[in-house]
PDB file of N, CA and C in Angstrom:
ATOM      1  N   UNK A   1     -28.333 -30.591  50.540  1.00  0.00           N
ATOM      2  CA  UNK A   1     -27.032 -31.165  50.736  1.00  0.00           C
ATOM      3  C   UNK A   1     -26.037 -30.324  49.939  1.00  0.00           C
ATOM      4  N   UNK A   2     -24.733 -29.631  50.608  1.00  0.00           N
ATOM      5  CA  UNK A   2     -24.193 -29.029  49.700  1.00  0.00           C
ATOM      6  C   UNK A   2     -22.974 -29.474  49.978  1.00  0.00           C
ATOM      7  N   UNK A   3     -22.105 -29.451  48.865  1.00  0.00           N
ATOM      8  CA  UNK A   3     -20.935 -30.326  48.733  1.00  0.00           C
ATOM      9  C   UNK A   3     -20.051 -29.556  48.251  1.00  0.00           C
ATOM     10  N   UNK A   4     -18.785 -29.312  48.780  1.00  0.00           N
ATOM     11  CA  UNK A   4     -17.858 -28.458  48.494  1.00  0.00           C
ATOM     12  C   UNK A   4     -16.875 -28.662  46.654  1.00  0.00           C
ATOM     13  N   UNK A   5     -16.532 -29.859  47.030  1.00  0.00           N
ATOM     14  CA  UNK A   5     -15.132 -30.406  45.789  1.00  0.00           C
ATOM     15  C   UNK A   5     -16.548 -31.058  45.092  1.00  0.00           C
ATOM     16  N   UNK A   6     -16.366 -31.082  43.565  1.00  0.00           N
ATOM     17  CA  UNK A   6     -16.795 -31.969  42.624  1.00  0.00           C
ATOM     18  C   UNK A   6     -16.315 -33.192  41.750  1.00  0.00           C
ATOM     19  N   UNK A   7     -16.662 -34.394  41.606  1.00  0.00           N
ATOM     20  CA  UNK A   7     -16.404 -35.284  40.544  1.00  0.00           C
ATOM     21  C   UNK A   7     -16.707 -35.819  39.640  1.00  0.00           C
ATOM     22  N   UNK A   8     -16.044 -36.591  38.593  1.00  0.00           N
ATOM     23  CA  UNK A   8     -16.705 -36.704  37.466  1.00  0.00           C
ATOM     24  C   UNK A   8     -16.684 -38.245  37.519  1.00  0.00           C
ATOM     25  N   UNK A   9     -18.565 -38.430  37.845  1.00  0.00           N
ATOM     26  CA  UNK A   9     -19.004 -40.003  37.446  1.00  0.00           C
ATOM     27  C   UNK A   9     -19.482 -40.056  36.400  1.00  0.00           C
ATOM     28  N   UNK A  10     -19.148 -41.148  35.379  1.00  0.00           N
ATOM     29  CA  UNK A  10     -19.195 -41.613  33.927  1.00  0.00           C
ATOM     30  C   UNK A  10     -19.815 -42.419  34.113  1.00  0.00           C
ATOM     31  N   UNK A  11     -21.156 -42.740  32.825  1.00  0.00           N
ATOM     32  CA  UNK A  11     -22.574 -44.005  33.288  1.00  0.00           C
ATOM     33  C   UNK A  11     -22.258 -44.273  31.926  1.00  0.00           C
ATOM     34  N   UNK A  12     -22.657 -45.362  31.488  1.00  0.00           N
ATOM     35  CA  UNK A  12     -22.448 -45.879  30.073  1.00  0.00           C
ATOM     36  C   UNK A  12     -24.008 -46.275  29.833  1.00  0.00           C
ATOM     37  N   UNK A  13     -24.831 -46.093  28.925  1.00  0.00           N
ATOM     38  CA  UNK A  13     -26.158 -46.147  29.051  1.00  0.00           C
ATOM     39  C   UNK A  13     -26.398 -46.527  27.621  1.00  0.00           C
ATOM     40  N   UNK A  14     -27.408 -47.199  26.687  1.00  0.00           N
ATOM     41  CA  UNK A  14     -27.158 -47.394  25.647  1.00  0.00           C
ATOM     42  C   UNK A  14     -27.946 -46.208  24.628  1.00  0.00           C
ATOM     43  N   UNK A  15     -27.153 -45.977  23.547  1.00  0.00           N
ATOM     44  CA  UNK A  15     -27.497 -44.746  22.600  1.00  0.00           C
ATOM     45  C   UNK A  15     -28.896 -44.281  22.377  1.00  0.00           C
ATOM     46  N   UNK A  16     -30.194 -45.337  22.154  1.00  0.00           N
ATOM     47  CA  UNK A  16     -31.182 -44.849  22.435  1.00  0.00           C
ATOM     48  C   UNK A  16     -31.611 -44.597  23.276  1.00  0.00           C
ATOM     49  N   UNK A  17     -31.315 -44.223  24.678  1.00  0.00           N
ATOM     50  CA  UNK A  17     -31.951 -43.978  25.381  1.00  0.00           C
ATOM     51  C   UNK A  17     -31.346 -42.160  26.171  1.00  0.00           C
ATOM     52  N   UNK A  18     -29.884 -42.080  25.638  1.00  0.00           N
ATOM     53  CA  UNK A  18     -28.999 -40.645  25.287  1.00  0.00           C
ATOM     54  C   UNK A  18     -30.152 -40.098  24.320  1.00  0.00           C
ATOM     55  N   UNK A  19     -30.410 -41.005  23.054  1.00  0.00           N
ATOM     56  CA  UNK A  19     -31.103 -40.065  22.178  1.00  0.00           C
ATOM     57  C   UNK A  19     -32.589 -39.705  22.558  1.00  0.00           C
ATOM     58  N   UNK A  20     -32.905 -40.180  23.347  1.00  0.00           N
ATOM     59  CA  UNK A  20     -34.547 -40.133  24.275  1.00  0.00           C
ATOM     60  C   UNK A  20     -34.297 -38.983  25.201  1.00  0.00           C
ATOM     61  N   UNK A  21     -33.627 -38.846  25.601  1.00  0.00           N
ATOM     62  CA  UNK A  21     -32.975 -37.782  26.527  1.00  0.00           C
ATOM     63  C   UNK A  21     -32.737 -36.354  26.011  1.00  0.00           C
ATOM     64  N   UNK A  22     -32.063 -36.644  25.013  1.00  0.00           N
ATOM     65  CA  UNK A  22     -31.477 -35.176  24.420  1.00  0.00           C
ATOM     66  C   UNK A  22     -32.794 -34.789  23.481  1.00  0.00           C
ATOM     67  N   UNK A  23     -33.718 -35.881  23.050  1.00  0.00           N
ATOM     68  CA  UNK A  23     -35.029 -35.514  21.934  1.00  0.00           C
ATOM     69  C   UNK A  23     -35.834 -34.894  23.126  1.00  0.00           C
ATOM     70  N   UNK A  24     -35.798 -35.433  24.494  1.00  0.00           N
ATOM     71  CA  UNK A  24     -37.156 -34.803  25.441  1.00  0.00           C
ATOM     72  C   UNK A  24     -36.622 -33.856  25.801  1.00  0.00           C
ATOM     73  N   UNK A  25     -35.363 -33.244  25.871  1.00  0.00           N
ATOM     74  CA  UNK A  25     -34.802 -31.996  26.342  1.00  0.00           C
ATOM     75  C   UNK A  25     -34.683 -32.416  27.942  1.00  0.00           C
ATOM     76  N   UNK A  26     -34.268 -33.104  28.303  1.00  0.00           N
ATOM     77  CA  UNK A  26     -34.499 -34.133  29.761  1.00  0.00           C
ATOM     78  C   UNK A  26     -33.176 -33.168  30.017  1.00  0.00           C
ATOM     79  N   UNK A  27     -32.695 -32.580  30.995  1.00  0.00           N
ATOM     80  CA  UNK A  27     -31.436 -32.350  31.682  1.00  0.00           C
ATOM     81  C   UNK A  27     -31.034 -33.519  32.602  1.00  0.00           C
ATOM     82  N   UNK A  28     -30.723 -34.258  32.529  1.00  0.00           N
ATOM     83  CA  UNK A  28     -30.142 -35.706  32.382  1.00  0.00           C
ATOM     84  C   UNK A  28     -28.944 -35.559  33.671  1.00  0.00           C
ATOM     85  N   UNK A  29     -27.843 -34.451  33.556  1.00  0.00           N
ATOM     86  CA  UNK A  29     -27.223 -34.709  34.340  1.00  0.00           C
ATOM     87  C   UNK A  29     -27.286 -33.708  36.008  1.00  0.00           C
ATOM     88  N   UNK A  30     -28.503 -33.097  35.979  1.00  0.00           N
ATOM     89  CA  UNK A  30     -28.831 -32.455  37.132  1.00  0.00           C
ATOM     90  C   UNK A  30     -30.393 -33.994  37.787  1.00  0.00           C
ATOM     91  N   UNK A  31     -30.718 -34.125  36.978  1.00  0.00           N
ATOM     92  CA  UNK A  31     -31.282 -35.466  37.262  1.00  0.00           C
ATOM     93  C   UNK A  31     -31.226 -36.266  38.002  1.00  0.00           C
ATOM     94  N   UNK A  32     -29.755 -36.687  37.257  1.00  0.00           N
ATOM     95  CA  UNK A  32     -28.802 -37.771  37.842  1.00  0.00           C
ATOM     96  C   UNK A  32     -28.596 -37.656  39.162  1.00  0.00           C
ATOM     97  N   UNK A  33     -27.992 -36.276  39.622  1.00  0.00           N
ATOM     98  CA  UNK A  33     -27.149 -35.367  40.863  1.00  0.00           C
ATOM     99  C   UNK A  33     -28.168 -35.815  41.886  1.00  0.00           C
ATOM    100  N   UNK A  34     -29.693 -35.516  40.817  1.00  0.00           N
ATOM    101  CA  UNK A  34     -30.734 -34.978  42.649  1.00  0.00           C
ATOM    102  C   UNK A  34     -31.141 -36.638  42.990  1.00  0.00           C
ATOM    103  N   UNK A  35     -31.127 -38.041  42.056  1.00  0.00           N
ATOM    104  CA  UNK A  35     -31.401 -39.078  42.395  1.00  0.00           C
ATOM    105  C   UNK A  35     -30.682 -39.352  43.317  1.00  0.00           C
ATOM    106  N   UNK A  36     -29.032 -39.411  42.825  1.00  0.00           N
ATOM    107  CA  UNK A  36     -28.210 -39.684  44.176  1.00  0.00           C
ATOM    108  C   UNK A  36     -28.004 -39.077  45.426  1.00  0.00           C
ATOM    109  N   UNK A  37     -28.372 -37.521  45.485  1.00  0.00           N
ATOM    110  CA  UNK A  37     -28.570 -37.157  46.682  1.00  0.00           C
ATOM    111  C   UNK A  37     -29.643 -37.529  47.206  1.00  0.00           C
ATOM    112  N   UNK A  38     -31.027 -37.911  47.104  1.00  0.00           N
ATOM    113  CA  UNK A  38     -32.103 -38.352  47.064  1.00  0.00           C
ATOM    114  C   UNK A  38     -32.106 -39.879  47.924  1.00  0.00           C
ATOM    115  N   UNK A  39     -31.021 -40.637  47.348  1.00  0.00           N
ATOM    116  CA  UNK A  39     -30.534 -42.297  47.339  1.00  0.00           C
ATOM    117  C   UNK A  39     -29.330 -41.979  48.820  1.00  0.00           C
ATOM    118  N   UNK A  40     -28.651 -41.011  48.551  1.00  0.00           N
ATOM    119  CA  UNK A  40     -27.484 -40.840  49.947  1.00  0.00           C
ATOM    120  C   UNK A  40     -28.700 -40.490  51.434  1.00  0.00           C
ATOM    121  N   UNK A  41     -29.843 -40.047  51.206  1.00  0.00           N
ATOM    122  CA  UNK A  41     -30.306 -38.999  52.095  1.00  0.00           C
ATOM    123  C   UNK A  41     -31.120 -39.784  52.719  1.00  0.00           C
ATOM    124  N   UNK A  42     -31.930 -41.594  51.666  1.00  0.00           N
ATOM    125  CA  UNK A  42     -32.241 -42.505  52.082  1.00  0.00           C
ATOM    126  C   UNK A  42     -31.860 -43.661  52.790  1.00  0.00           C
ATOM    127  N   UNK A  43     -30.450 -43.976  52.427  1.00  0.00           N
ATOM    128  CA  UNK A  43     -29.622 -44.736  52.734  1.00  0.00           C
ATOM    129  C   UNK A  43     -29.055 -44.499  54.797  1.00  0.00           C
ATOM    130  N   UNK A  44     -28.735 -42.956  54.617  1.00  0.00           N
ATOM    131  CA  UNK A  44     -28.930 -42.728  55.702  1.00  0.00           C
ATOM    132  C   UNK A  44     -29.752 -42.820  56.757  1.00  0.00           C
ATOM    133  N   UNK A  45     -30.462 -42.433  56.461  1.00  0.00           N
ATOM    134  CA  UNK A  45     -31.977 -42.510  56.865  1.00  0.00           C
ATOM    135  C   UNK A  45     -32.234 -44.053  58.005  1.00  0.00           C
ATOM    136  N   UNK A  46     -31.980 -45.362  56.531  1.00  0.00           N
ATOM    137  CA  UNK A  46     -31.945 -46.374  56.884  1.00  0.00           C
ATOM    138  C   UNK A  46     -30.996 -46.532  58.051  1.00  0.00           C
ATOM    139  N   UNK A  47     -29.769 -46.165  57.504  1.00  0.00           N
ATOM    140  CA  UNK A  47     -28.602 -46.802  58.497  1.00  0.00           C
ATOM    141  C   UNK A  47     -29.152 -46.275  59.945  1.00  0.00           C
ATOM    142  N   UNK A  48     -29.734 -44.965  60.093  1.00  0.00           N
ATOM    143  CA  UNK A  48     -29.793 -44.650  61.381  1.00  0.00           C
ATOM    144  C   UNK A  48     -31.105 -44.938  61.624  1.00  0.00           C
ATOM    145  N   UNK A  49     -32.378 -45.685  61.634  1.00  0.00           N
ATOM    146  CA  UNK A  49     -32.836 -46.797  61.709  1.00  0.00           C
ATOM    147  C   UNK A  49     -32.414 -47.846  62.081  1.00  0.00           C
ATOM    148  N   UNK A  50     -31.902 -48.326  61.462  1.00  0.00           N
ATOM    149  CA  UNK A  50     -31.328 -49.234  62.077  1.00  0.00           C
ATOM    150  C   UNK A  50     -30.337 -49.517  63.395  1.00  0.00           C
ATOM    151  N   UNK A  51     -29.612 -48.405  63.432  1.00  0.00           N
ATOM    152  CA  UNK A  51     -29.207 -48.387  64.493  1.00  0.00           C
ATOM    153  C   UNK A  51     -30.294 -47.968  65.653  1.00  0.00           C
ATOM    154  N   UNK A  52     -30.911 -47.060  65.237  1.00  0.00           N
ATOM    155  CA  UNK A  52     -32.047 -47.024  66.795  1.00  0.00           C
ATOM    156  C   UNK A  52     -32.251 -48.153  67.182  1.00  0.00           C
ATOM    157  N   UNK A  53     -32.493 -48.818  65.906  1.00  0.00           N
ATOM    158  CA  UNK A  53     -33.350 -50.242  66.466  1.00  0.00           C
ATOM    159  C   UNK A  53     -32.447 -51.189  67.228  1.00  0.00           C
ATOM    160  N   UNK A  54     -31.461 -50.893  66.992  1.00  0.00           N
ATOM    161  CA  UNK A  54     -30.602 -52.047  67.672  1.00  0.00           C
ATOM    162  C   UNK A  54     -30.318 -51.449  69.255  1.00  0.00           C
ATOM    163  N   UNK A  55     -30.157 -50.171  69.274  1.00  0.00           N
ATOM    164  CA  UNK A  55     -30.229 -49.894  70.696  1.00  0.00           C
ATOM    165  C   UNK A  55     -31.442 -50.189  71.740  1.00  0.00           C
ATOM    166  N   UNK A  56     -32.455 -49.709  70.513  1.00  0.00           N
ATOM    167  CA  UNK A  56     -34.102 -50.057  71.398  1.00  0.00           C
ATOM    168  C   UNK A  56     -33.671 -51.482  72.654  1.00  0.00           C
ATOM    169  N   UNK A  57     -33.625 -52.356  71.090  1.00  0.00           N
ATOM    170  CA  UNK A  57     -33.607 -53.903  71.333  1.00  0.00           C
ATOM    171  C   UNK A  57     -32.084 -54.540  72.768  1.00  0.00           C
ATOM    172  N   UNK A  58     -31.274 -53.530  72.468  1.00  0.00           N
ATOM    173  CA  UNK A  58     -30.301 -53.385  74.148  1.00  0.00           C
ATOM    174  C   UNK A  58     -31.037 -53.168  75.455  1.00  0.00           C
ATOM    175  N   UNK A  59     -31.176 -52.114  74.707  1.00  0.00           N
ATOM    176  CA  UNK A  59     -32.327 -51.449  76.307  1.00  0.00           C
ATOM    177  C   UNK A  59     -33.049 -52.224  77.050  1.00  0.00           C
ATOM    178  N   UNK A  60     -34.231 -52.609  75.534  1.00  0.00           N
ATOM    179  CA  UNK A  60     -35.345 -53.419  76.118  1.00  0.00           C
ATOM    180  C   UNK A  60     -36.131 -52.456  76.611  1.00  0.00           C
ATOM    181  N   UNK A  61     -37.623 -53.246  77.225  1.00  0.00           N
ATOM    182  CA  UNK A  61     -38.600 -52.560  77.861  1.00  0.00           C
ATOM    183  C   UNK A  61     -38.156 -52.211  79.158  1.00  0.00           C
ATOM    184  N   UNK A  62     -38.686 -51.512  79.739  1.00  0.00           N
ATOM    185  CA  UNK A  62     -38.814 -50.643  80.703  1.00  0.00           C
ATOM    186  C   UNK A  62     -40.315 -50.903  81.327  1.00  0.00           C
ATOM    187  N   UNK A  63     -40.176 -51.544  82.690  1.00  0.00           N
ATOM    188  CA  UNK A  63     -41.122 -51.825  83.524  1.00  0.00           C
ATOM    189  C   UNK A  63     -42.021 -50.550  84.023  1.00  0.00           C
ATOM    190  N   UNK A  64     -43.164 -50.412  84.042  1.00  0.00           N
ATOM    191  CA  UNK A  64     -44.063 -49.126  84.625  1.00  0.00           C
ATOM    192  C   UNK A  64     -43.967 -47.899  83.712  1.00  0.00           C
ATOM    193  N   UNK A  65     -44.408 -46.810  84.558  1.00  0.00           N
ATOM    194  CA  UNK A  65     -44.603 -45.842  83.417  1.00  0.00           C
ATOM    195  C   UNK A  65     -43.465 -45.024  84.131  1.00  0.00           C
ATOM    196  N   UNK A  66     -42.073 -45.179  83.161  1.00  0.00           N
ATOM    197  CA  UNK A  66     -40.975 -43.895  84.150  1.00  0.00           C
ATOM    198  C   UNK A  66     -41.341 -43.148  83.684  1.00  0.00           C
ATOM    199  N   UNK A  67     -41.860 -42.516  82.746  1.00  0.00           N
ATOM    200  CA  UNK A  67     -41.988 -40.896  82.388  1.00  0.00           C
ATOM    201  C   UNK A  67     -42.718 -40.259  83.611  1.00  0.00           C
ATOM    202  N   UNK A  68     -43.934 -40.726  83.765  1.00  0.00           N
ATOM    203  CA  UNK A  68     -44.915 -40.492  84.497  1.00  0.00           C
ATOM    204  C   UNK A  68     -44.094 -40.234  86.344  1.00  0.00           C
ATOM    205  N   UNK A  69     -43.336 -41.641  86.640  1.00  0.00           N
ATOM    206  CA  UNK A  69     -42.556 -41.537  87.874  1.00  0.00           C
ATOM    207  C   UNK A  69     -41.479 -40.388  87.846  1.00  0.00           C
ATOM    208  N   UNK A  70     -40.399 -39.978  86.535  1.00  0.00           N
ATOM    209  CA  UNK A  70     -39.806 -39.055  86.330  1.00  0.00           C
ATOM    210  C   UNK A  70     -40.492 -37.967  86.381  1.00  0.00           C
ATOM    211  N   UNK A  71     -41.769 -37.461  86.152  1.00  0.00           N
ATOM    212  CA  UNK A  71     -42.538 -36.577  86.159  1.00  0.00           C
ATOM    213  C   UNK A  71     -42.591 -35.734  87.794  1.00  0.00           C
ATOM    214  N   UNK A  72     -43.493 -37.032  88.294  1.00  0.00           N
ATOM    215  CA  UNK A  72     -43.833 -37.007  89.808  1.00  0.00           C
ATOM    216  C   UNK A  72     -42.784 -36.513  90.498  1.00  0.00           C
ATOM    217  N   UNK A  73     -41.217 -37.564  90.074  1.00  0.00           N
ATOM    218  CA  UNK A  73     -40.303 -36.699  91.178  1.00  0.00           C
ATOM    219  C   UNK A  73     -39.940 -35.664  91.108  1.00  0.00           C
ATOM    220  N   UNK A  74     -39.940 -34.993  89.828  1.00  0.00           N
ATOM    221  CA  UNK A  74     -39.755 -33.874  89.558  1.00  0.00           C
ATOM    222  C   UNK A  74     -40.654 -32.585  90.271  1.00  0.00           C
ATOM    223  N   UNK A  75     -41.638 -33.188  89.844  1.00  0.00           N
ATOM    224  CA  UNK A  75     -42.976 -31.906  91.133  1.00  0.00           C
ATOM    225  C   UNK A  75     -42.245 -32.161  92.457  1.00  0.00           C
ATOM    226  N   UNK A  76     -42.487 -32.906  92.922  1.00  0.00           N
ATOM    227  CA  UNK A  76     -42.029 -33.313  94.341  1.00  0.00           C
ATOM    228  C   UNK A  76     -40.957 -32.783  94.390  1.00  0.00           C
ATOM    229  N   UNK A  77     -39.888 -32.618  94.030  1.00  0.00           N
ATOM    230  CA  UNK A  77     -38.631 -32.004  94.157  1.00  0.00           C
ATOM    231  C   UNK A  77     -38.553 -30.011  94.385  1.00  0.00           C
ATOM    232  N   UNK A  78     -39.710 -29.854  94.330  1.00  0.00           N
ATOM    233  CA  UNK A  78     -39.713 -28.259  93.913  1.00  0.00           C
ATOM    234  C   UNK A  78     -40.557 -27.763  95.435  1.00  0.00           C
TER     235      UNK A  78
END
């Protein structure tokens, strides 16, 4: 995911756990970056899920095998 403009999100987290961070040498705020792209890339994911599903459920089933009939007319056509 690459993102042109940058911003600055501020987390308030409590001091021991900054100091757990900076003692493990944790890079903390590239971390942060790849969770939420990680969380945007899922979210999506979902939403368009969900929307399939709601079209599926428009559609509905489909009586017989059309692939198979789309197939056939297709030979037949040639």
């Amino acid at each position: 995911m690459v993102f042109t403009l940058s911003v600055v999100i501020s987390v308030r987290i409590p001091q021991e756990l900054k100091q757990a961070l900076d003692s493990l040498g944790i890079d903390y705020s590239s971390e942060i970056r790849r969770f939420l792209e990680s969380l945007v890339r899922r979210k999506l994911l979902e939403r368009a899920l969900r929307r399939a599903e709601e079209i599926r459920k428009k559609i509905g089933r489909i009586s017989g095998n059309l692939s198979a009939e789309i197939i056939r007319e297709d030979r037949d056509s040639r």
